[in-house]
Protein backbone atom coordinates (compact mmCIF):
# COMPACT_ATOMS: atom_id res chain seq x y z
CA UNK A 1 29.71 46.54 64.99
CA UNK A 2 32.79 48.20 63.55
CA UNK A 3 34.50 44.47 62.61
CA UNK A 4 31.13 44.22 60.22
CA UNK A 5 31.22 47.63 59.04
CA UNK A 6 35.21 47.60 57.93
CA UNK A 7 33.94 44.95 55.45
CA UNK A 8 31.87 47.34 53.61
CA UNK A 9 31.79 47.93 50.14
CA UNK A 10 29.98 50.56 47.88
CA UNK A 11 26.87 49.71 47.87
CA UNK A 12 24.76 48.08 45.32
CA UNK A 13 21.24 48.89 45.30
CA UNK A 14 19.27 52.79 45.71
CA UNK A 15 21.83 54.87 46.28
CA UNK A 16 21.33 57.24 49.49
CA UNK A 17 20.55 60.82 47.91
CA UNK A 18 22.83 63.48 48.91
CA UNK A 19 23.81 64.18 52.63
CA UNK A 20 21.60 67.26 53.50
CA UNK A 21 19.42 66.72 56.41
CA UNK A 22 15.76 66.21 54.72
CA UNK A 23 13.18 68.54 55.91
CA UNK A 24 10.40 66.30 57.33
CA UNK A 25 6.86 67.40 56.64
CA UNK A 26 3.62 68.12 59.35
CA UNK A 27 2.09 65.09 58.03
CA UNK A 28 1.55 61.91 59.91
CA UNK A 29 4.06 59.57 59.78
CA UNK A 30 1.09 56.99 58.92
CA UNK A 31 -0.16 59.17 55.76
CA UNK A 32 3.55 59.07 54.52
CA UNK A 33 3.91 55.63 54.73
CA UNK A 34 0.88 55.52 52.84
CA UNK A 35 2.17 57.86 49.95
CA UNK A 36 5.40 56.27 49.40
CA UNK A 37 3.54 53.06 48.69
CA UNK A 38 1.05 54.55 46.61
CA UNK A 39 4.22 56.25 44.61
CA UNK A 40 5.99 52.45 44.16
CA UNK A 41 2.65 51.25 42.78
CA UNK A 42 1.96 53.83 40.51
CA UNK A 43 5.95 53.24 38.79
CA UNK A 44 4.43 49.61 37.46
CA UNK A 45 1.29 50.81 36.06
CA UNK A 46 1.29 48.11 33.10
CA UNK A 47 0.73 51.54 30.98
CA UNK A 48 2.98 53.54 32.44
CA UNK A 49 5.78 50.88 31.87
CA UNK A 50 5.10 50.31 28.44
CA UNK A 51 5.38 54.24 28.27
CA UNK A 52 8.63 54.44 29.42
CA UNK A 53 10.11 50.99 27.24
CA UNK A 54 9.11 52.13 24.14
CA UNK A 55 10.56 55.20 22.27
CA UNK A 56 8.54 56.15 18.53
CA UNK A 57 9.94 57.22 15.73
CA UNK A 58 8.45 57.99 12.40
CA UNK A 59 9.26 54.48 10.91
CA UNK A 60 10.39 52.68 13.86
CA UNK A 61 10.40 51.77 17.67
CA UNK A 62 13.70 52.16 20.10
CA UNK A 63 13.42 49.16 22.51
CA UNK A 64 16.39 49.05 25.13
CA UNK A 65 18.59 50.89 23.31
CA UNK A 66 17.85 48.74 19.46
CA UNK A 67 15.86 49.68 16.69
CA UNK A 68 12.91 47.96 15.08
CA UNK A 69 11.39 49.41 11.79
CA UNK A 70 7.46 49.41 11.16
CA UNK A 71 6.12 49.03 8.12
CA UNK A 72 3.04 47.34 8.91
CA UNK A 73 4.49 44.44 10.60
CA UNK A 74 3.91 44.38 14.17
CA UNK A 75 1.64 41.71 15.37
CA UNK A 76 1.03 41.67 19.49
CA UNK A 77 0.50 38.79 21.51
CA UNK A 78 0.10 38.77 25.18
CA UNK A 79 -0.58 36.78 28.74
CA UNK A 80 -1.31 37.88 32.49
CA UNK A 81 -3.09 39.88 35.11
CA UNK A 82 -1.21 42.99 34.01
CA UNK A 83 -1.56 42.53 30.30
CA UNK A 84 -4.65 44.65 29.01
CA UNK A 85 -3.34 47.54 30.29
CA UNK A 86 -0.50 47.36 28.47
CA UNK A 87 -1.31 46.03 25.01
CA UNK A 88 -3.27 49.52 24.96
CA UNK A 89 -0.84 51.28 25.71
CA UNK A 90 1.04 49.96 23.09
CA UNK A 91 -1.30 49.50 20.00
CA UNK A 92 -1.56 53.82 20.85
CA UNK A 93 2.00 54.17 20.71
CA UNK A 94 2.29 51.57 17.32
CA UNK A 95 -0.91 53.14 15.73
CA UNK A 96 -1.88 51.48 12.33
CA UNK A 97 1.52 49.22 12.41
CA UNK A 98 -0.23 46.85 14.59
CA UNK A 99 -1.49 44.22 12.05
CA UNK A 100 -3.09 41.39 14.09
CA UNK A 101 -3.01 40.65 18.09
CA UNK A 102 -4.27 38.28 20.52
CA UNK A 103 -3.81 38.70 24.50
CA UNK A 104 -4.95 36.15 27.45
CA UNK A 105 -6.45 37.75 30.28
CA UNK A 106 -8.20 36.73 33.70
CA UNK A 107 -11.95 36.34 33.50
CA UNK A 108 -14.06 39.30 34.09
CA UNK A 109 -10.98 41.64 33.88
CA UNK A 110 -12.78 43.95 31.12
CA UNK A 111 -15.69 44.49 33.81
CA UNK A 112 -13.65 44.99 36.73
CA UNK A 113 -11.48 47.65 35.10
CA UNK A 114 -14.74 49.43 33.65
CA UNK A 115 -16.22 49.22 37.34
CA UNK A 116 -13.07 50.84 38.69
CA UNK A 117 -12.97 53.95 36.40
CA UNK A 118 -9.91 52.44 34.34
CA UNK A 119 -10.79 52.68 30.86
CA UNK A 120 -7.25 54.03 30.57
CA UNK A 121 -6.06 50.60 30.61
CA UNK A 122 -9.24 49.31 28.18
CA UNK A 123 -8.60 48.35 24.37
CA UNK A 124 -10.64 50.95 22.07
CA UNK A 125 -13.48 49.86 20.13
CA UNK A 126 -11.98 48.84 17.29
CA UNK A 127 -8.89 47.97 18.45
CA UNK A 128 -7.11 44.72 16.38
CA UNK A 129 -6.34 42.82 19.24
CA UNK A 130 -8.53 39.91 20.18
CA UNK A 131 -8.91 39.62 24.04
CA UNK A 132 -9.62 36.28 25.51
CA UNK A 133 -10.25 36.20 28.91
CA UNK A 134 -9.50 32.88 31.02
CA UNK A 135 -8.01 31.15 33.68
CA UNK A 136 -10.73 31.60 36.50
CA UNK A 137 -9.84 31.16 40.16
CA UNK A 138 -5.56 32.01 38.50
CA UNK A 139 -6.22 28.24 37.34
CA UNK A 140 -5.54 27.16 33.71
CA UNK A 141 -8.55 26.00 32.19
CA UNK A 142 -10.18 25.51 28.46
CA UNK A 143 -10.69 29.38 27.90
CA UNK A 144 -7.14 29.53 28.48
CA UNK A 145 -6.19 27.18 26.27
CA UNK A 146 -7.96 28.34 23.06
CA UNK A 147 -6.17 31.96 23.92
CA UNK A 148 -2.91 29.90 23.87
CA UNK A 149 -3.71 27.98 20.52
CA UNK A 150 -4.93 31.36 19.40
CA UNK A 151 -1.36 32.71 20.21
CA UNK A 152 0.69 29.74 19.05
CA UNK A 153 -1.48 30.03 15.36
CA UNK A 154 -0.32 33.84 15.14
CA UNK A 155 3.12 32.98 16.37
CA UNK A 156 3.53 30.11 13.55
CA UNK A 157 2.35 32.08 10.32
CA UNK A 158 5.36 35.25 11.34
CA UNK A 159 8.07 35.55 8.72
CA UNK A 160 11.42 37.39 8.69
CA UNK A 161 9.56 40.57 7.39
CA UNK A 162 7.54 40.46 11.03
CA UNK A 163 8.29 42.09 14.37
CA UNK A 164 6.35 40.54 17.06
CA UNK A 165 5.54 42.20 20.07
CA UNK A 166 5.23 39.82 23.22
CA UNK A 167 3.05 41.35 26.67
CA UNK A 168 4.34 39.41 30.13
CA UNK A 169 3.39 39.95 33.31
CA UNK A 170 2.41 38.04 36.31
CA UNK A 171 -0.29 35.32 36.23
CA UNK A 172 1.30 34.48 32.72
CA UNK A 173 1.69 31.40 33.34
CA UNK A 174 -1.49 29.99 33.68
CA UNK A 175 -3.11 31.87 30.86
CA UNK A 176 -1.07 30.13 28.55
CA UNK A 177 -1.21 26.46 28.49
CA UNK A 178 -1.14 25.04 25.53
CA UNK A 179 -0.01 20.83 26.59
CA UNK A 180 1.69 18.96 24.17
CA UNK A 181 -0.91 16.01 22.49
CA UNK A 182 -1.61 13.68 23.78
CA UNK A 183 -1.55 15.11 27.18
CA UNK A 184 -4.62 16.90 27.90
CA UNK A 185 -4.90 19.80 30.01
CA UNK A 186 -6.52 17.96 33.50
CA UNK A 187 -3.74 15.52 32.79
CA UNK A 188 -0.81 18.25 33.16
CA UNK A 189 -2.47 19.93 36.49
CA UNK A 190 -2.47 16.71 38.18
CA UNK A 191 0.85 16.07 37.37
CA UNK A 192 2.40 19.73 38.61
CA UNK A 193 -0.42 19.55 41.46
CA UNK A 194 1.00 16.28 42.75
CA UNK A 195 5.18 17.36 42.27
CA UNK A 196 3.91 20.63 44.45
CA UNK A 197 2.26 18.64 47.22
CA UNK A 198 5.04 16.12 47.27
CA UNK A 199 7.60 19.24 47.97
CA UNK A 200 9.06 19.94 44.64
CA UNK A 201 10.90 23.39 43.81
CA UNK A 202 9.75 26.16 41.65
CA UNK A 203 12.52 25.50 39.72
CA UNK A 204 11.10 21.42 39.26
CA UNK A 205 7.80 22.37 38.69
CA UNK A 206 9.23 24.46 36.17
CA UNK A 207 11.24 22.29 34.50
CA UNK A 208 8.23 19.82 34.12
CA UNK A 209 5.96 22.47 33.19
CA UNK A 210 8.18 23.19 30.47
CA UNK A 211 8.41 19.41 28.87
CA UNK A 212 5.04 19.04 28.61
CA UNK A 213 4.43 22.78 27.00
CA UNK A 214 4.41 23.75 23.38
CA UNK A 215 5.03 27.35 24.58
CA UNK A 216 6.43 27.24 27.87
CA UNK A 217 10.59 27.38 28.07
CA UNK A 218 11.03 29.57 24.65
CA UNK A 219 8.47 27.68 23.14
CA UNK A 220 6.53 30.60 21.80
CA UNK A 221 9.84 32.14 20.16
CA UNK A 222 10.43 29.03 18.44
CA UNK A 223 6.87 29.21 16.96
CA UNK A 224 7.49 32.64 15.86
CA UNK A 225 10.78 32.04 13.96
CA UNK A 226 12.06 33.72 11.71
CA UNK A 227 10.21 36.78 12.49
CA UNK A 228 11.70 39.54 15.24
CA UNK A 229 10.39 38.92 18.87
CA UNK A 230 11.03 41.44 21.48
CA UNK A 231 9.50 40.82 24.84
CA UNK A 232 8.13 43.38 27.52
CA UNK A 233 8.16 41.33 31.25
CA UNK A 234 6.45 42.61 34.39
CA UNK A 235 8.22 40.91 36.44
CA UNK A 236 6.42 39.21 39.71
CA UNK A 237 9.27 37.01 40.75
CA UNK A 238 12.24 37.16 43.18
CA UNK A 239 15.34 38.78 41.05
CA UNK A 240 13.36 39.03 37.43
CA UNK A 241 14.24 35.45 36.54
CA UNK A 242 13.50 35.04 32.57
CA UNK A 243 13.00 31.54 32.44
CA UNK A 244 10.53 31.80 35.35
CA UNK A 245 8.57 34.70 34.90
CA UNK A 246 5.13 32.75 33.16
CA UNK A 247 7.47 30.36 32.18
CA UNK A 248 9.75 31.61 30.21
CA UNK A 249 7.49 31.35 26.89
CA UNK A 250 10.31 33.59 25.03
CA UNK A 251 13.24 32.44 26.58
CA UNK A 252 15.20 29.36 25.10
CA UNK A 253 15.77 26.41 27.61
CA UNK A 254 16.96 22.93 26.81
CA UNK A 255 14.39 19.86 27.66
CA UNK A 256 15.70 16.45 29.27
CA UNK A 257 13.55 14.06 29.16
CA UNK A 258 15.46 12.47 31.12
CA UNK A 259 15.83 15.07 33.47
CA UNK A 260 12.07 15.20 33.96
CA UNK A 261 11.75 11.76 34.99
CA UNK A 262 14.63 11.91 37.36
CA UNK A 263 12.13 14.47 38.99
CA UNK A 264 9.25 12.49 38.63
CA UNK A 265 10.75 9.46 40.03
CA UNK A 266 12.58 11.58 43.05
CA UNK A 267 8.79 12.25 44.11
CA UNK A 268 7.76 8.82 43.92
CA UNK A 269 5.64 9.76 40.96
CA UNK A 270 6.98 8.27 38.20
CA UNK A 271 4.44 4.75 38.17
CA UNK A 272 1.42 7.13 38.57
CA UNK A 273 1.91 9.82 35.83
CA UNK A 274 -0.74 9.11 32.55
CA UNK A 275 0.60 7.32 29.59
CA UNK A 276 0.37 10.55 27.92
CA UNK A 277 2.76 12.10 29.95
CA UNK A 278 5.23 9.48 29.20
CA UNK A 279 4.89 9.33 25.67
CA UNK A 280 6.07 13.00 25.38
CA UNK A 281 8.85 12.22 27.37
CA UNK A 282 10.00 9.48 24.90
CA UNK A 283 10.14 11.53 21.70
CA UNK A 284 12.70 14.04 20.72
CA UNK A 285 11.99 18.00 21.82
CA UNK A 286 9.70 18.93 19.18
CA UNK A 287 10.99 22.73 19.45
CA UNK A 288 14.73 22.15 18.85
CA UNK A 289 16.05 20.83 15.73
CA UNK A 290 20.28 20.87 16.66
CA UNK A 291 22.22 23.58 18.27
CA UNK A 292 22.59 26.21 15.16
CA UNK A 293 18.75 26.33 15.31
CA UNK A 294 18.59 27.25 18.31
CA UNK A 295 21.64 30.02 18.39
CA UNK A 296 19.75 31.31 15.47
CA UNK A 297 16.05 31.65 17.76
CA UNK A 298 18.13 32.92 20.38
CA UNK A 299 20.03 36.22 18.70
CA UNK A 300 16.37 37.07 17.34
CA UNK A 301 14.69 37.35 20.23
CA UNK A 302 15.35 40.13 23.13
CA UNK A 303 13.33 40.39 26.32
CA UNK A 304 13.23 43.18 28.49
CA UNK A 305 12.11 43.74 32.22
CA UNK A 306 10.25 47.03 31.77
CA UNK A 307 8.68 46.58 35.10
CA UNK A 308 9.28 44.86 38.67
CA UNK A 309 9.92 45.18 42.23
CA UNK A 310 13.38 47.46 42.01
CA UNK A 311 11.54 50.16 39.90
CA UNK A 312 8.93 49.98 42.21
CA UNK A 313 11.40 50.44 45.07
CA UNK A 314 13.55 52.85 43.39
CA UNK A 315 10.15 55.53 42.88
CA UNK A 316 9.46 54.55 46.61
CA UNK A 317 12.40 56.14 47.47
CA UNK A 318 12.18 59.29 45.80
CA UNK A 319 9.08 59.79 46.81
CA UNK A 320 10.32 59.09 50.32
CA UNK A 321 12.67 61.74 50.37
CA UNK A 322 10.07 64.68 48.96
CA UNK A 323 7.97 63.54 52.24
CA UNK A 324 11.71 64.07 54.78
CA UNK A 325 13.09 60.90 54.73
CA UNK A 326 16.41 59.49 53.58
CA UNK A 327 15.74 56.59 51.26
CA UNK A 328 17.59 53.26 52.08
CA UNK A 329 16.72 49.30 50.31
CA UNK A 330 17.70 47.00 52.46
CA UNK A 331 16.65 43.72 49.96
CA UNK A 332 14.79 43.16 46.51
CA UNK A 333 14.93 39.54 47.61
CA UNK A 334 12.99 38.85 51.13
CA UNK A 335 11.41 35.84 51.73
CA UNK A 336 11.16 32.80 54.13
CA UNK A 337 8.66 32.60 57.47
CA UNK A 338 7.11 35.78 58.01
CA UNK A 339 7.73 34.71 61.92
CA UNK A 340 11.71 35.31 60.82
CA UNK A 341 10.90 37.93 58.73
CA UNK A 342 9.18 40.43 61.36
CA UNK A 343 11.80 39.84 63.89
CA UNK A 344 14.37 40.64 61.45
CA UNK A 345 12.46 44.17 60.80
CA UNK A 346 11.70 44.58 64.80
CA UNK A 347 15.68 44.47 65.46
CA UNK A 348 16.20 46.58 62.63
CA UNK A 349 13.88 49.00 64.04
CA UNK A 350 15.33 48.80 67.95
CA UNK A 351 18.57 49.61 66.01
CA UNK A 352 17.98 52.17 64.41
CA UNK A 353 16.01 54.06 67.44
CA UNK A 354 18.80 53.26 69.84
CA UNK A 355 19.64 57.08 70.95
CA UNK A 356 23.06 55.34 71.90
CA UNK A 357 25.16 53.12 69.92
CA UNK A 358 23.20 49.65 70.23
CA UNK A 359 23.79 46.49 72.04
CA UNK A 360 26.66 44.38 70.03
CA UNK A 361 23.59 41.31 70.26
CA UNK A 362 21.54 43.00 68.06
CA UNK A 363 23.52 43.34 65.64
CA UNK A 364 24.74 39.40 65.82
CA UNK A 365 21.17 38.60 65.51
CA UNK A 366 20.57 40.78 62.59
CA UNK A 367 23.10 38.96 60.35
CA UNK A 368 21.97 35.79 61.99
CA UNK A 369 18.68 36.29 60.83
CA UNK A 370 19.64 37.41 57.48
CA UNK A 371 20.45 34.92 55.41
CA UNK A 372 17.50 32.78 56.26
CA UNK A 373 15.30 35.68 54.87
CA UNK A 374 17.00 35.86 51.43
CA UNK A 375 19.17 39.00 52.82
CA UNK A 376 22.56 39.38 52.19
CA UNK A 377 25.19 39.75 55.09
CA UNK A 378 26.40 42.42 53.02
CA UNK A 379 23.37 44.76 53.09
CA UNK A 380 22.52 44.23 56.36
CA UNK A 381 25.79 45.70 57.50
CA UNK A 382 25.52 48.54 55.03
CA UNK A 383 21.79 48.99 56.55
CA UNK A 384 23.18 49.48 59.71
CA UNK A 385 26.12 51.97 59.22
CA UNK A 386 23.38 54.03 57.57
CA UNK A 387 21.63 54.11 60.90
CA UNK A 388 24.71 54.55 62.84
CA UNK A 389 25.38 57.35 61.03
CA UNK A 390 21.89 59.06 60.88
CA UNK A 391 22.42 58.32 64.78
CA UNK A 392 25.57 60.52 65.22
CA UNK A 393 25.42 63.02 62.22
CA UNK A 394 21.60 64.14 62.92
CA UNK A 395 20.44 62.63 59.71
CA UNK A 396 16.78 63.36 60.99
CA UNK A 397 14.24 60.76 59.60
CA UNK A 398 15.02 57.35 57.61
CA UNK A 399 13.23 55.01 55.45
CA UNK A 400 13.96 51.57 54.74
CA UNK A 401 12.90 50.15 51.70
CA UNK A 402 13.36 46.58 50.74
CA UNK A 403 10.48 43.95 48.87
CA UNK A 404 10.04 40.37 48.16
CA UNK A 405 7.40 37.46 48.91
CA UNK A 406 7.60 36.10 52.83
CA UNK A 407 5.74 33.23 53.35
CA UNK A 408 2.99 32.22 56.13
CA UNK A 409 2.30 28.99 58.40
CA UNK A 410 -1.20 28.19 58.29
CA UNK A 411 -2.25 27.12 61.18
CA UNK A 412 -5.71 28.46 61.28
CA UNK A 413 -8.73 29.64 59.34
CA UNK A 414 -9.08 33.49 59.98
CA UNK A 415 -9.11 35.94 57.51
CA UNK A 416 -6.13 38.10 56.29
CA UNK A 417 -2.69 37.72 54.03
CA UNK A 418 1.21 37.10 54.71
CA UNK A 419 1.52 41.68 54.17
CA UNK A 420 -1.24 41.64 56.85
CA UNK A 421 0.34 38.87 59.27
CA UNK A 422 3.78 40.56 58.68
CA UNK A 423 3.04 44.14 59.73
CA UNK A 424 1.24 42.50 62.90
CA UNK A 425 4.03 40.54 63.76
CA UNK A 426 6.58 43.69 62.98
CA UNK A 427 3.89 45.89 65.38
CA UNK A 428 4.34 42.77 68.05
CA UNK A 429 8.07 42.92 67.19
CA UNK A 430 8.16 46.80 67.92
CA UNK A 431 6.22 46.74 71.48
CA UNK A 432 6.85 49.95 73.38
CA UNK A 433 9.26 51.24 70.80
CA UNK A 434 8.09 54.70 70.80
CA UNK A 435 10.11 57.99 68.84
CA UNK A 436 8.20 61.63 68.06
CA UNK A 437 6.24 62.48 66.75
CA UNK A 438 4.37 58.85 65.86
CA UNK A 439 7.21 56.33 64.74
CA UNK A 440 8.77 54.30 63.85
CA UNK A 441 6.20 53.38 62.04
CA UNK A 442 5.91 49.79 59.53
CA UNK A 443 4.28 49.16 56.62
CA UNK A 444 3.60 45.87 54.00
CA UNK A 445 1.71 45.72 51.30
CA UNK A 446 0.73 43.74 47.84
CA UNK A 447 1.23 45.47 44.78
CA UNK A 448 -1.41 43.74 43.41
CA UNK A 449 -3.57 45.37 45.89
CA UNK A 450 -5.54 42.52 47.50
CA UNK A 451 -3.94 40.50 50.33
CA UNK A 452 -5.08 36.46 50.65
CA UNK A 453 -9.20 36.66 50.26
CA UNK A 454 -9.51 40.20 51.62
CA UNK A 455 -9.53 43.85 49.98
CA UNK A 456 -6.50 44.77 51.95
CA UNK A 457 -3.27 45.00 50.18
CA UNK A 458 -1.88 44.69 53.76
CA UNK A 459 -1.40 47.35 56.81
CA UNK A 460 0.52 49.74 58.84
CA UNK A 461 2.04 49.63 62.25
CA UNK A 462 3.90 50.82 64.85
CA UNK A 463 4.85 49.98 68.51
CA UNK A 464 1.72 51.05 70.01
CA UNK A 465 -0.04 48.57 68.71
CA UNK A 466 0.23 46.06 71.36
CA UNK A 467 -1.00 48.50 73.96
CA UNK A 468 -3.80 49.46 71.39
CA UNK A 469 -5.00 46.09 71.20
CA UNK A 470 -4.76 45.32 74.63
CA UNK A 471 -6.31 48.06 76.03
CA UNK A 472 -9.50 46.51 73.50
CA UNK A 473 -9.22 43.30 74.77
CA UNK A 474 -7.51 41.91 71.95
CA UNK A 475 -5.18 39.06 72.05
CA UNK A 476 -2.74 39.65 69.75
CA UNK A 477 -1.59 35.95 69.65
CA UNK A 478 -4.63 34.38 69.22
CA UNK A 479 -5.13 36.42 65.91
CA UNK A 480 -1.97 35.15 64.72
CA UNK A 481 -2.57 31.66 65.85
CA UNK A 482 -5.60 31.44 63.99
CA UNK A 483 -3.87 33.68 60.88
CA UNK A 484 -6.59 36.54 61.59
CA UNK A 485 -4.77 39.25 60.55
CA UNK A 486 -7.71 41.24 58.95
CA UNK A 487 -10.01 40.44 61.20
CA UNK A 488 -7.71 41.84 64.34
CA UNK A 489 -6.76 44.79 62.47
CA UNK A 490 -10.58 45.50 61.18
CA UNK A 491 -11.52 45.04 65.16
CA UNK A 492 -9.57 47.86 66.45
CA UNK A 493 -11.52 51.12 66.89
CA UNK A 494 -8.66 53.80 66.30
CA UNK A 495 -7.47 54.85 62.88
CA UNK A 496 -7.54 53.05 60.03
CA UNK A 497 -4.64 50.50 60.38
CA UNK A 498 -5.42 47.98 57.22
CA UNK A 499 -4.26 49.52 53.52
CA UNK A 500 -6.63 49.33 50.91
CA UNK A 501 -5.71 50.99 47.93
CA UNK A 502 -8.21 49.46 45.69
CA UNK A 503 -7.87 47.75 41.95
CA UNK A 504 -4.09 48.05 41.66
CA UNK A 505 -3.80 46.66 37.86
CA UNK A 506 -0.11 45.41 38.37
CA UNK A 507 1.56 43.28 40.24
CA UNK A 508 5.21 43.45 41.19
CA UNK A 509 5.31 41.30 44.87
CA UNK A 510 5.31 42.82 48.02
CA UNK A 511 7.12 46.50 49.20
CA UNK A 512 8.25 46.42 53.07
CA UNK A 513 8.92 50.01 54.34
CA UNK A 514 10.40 51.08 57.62
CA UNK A 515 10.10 54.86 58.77
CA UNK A 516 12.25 55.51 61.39
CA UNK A 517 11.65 59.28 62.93
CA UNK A 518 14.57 61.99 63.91
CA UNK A 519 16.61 59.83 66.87
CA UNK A 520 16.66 62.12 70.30
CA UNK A 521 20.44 62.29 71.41
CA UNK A 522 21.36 61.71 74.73
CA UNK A 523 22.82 64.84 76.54
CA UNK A 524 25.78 64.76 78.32
């Protein structure tokens, strides 16, 4: 361990806060796990955020540190799950500045939020702002499209004088399609439908998506030139990515043509794609005139990340260490097979519970296991010296923190989500790994509050579970062969395992926390 450790450097990410041995509270470990991930869901409320990004003044808004002056001159536009909640927010922070706005939001999101007691996040009556809700089933469709054409009309009658305000958050993407004539809408699904079957990247489907787009790719800011465009982002994407957070509507990216059909052609798609699609292709970008145009989009246009997975994290952690435990994030970044995944979390867990200093293999397999989960070598040792020191300076109770988006194998038809299948696979993982009073104890869960078609956001665990199940008769691995995770969890008769936090209103990925209790020394 120490040939890892000697490579350290300070590290990057939550800092660990202070060196005082936290004073852990009576409460189950269970209840705290709960808390803390109540605490990183309530940091990207979509009004909260907004909140916090933008400072008023008499005559003006402070936006990451620049100025903009109202005088009547703000117009709004927005798109995404999150969205509604925060153009509210921010037409009562603007007041009568707000001219003219138009947001795209999911169908039957007005009704929900009423039905959930959040009229906090509701427009008022006679708010300016035109909602148009869309994109049923998180698909594009026609209702979408108007809102987009909507959008792209207010974005193209701006002039210098105007500061428009643009509203991102996850989901964007879809609630914004506005396809370049003649391609029609169905035309442009089956086109990124067929590139995702056939195995093509985010970053391809992307870079399609944003060819065929009048909005998509900075599309939107050229509409809105010469007027001022600052963009809020909830981000919902690995590392806040501009360009690929709802597709980067505000953020300029060049368009290849040819580029596009390389793409096309490297998925054997190329002869099948409508005439439509090709005639784009074989005119000139209709959103970039020559390379002084597009410097000039560029400098008036700033976008800020007001909310995502890191600020979720970093309130996590706080919170965390009011409830006893010292705060650590492991990752911002996890992802890859949630079978890879949980066994990277169940050695984490046997290493930090080790009473004595640990096996050298587990270690080895930790940093194996790393980078094909998105985790740095780097953070994984730092991880571990944190343990090794709780270990021999009676630290007393650790969290670790870390978030992303695994992925799952389907390989069955149950019920239940990848949070869900991870913490059952991390409970597997953690089989007779028992600490007082209750630990350690593992939980994942959606931000957005709803895990694959169920009303979990995903569950806790610990290493009991195994026995728990089996002294029910449950087969553990049958649930995960049939990806069951709900249903196994719903099944058992102790406690309330599966997390359910209700209408959520944000969505910043996934938040993996593991609470690791006070570590018994050995006596001599």
């Amino acid at each position: 361990m120490a040939r890892f450790l000697s490579l350290l450097r300070p590290q990057p990410l939550l800092a660990l806060v202070g060196r005082r041995k936290p004073t852990l509270c009576k409460m189950s470990m269970d209840s705290r796990a709960r808390q803390v991930f109540a605490a990183a869901v309530e940091a990207v409320q979509p009004d909260a955020v907004v909140r916090q990004s933008i400072e008023r003044k008499e005559d003006s808004v402070i936006i990451s540190g620049q100025k903009f002056t109202l005088k009547h001159n703000l117009h709004l536009v927005g798109f995404g799950k999150a969205v509604l909640g925060m153009a509210a927010e921010a037409e009562r922070i603007v007041g009568d500045h707000l001219v003219k706005g138009i947001i795209s939001v999911p169908h039957g999101i007005q009704h929900t939020l009423q039905q959930n007691g959040k009229d906090h996040l509701l427009l008022k009556e006679n708010s300016c702002i035109k909602v148009m809700e869309g994109a049923k089933h998180n698909l594009p469709d026609t209702d979408a499209q108007r809102a987009a054409e909507g959008i792209k009309q207010l974005a193209s009658e701006l002039t210098e004088e105007d500061l428009l305000l643009v509203l991102i958050s996850g989901g964007g993407s879809a609630l914004l399609p506005a396809p370049i004539p003649p391609i029609v809408l169905q035309e442009k699904l089956d086109v990124t439908r067929k590139l995702a079957a056939a195995g093509a990247t985010i970053q391809e489907l992307n870079t399609v998506r944003r060819a065929l787009s009048f909005l998509k790719g900075g599309g939107l800011a050229h509409y809105a030139h010469p007027a001022q465009v600052v963009a809020l982002i909830l981000s919902d994407v690995i590392g806040d990515p501009l360009d690929l957070i709802a597709s980067g509507p505000t953020v300029s990216s060049e368009v290849w043509p040819e580029e596009v059909l390389s793409i096309l052609e490297r998925y054997k798609l190329l002869n099948s794609v409508p005439a439509s699609v090709k005639d784009v292709l074989g005119r000139p970008n209709p959103r970039l005139k020559d390379d002084k145009d597009k410097t000039d989009k560029a400098e008036n246009v700033l976008n800020v990340v007001i909310g995502s997975n890191g600020i979720a994290l970093k309130k996590a952690g706080l919170r965390a260490r009011e409830l006893g435990f010292r705060p650590v994030v492991l990752s911002l970044g996890v992802c890859g097979d949630v079978k890879l995944v949980s066994r990277l979390y169940g050695l984490l867990a046997r290493f930090a519970c080790s009473p004595e200093e640990p096996p050298p293999e587990i270690a080895a397999e930790v940093l194996k296991l790393g980078p094909e989960v998105g985790v740095e070598s780097w953070d994984l040792c730092r991880t571990m010296q944190v343990f090794d020191e709780g270990r021999t300076e009676g630290w007393g109770a650790t969290c670790l923190l870390a978030g992303g988006e695994p992925t799952v194998e389907l390989t069955g038809k149950g019920r239940g989500g990848r949070n869900q299948e991870l913490a059952l696979r991390v409970g597997l993982e953690m089989r007779g790994l028992h600490l007082p009073p209750n630990g350690p104890v593992f939980l994942s869960g959606g931000t957005d509050g709803q895990d694959g078609p169920t009303e979990a956001a995903g569950a806790v665990t610990d290493g009991g579970l195994y026995e728990e199940a089996q002294a029910q008769g449950l087969d553990i691995h049958n649930f995960l062969t049939n990806n069951d995770s709900y249903t196994f969890f719903s099944s058992l008769s102790v406690g309330q395992r599966l997390l359910v936090p209700g209408l959520t209103c944000t969505n910043v990925m996934d938040v993996h926390m593991l609470f690791i209790p006070p570590i018994p020394v050995n006596a001599d």
